[in-house]
Protein backbone atom coordinates (compact mmCIF):
# COMPACT_ATOMS: atom_id res chain seq x y z
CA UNK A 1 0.00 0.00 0.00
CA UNK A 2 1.47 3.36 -1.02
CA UNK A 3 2.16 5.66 2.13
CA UNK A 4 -0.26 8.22 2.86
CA UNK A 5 0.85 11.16 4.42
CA UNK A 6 -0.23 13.48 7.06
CA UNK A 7 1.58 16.18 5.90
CA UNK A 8 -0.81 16.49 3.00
CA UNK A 9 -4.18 15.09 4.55
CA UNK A 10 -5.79 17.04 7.29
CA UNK A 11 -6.07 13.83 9.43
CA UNK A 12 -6.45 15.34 12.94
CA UNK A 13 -8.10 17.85 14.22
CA UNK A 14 -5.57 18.86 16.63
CA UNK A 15 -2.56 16.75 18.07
CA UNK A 16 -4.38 15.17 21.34
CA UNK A 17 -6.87 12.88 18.44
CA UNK A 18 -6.64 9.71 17.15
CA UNK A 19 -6.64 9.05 12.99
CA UNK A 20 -9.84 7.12 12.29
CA UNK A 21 -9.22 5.17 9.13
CA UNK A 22 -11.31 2.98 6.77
CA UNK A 23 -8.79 0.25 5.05
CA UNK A 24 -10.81 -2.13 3.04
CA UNK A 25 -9.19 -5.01 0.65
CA UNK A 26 -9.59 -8.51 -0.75
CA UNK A 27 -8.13 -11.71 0.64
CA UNK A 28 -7.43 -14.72 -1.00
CA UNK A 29 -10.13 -16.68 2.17
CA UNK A 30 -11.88 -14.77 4.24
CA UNK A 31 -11.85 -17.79 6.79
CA UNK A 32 -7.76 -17.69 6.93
CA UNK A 33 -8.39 -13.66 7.41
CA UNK A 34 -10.64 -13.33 10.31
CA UNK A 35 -9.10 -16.06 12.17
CA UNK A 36 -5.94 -13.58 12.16
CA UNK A 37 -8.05 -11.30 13.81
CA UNK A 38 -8.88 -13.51 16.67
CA UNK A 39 -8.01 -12.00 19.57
CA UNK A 40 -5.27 -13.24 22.13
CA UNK A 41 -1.51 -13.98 21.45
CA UNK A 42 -0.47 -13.50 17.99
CA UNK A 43 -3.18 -11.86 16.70
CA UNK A 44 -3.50 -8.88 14.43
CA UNK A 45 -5.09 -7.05 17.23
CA UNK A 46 -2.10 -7.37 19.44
CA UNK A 47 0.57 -6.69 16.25
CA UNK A 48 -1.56 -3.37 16.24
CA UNK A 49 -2.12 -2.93 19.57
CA UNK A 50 1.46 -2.42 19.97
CA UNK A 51 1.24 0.69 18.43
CA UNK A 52 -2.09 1.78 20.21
CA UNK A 53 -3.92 1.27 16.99
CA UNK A 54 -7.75 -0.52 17.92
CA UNK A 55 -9.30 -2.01 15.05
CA UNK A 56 -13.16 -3.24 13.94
CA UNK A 57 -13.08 -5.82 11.77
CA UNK A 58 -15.61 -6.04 8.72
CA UNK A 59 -16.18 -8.59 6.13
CA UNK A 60 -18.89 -8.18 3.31
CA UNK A 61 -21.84 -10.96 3.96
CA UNK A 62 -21.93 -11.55 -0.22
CA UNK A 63 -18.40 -12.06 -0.17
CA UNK A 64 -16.40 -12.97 2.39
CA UNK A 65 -13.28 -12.50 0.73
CA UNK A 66 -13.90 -8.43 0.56
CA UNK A 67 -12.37 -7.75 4.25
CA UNK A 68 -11.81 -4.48 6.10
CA UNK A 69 -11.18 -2.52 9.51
CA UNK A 70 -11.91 0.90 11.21
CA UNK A 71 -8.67 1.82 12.83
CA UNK A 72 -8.09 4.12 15.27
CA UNK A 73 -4.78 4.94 14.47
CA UNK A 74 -2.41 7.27 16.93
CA UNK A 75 0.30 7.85 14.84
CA UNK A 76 0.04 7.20 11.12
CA UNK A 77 4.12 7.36 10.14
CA UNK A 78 4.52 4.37 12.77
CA UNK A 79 1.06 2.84 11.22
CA UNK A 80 2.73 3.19 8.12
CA UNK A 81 6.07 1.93 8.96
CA UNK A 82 4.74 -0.86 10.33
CA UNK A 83 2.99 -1.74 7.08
CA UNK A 84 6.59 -1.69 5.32
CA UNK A 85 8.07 -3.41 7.78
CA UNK A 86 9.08 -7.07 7.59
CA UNK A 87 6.43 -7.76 10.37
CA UNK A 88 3.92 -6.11 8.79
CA UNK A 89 4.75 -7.56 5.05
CA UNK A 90 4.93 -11.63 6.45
CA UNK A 91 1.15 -10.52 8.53
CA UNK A 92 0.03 -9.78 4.65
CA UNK A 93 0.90 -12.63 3.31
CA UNK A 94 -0.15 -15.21 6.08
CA UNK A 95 -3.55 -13.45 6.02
CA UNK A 96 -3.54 -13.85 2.04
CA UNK A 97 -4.44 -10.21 1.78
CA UNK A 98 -4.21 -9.01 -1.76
CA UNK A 99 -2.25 -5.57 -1.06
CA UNK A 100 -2.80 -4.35 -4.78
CA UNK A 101 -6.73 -4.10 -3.40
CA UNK A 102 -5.77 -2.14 -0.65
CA UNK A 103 -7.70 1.44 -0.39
CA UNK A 104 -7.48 3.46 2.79
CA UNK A 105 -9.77 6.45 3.48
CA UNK A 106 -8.78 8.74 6.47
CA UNK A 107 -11.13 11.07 8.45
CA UNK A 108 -10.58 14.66 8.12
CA UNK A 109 -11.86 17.83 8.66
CA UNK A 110 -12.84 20.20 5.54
């Protein structure tokens, strides 16, 4: 997913709030996907909660292979280096997450 950047996206309305973002995607099995999300050790929830990110998970009910999240996102350049990062990259691929389908809409303020 190509970096977005806060420098050019009014993402916060001042410094003390959270970025709310929509990512949606495809996934090769939405099964293999949501069992990612399971909470407890090892899950996607604790990768991100690392970072103080909190996610919602969301899967469409005609497809279940058109995934997504609400994130709650306290700093987007760690968000985003954690995307990059090897961690993030191998938590792709496990999850069969089609990255080219990636879109991610941020909150802002107009």
């Amino acid at each position: 997913m190509p970096p977005v950047s806060a420098n050019t996206v009014n993402t916060k309305r001042n410094e003390s709030e959270m970025t709310t973002a929509i990512i949606f995607h495809e996934v090769q099995d939405g099964a293999t996907w949501a069992q990612a999300w399971k909470k407890g050790p090892g899950s996607r929830h604790e990768m991100f909660g690392k970072l103080g990110i909190k996610c919602r998970n969301f899967r469409d009910p005609q497809n279940p292979n058109a995934t997504g999240i609400i994130a709650e996102i306290p700093d987007m350049a760690s968000f985003q280096d954690l995307l990059q990062s090897d961690e993030g990259q191998k938590a792709m691929r496990e999850d069969g997450l089609k990255a080219e389908t990636m879109r991610m809409l941020v909150e802002f303020t107009p």
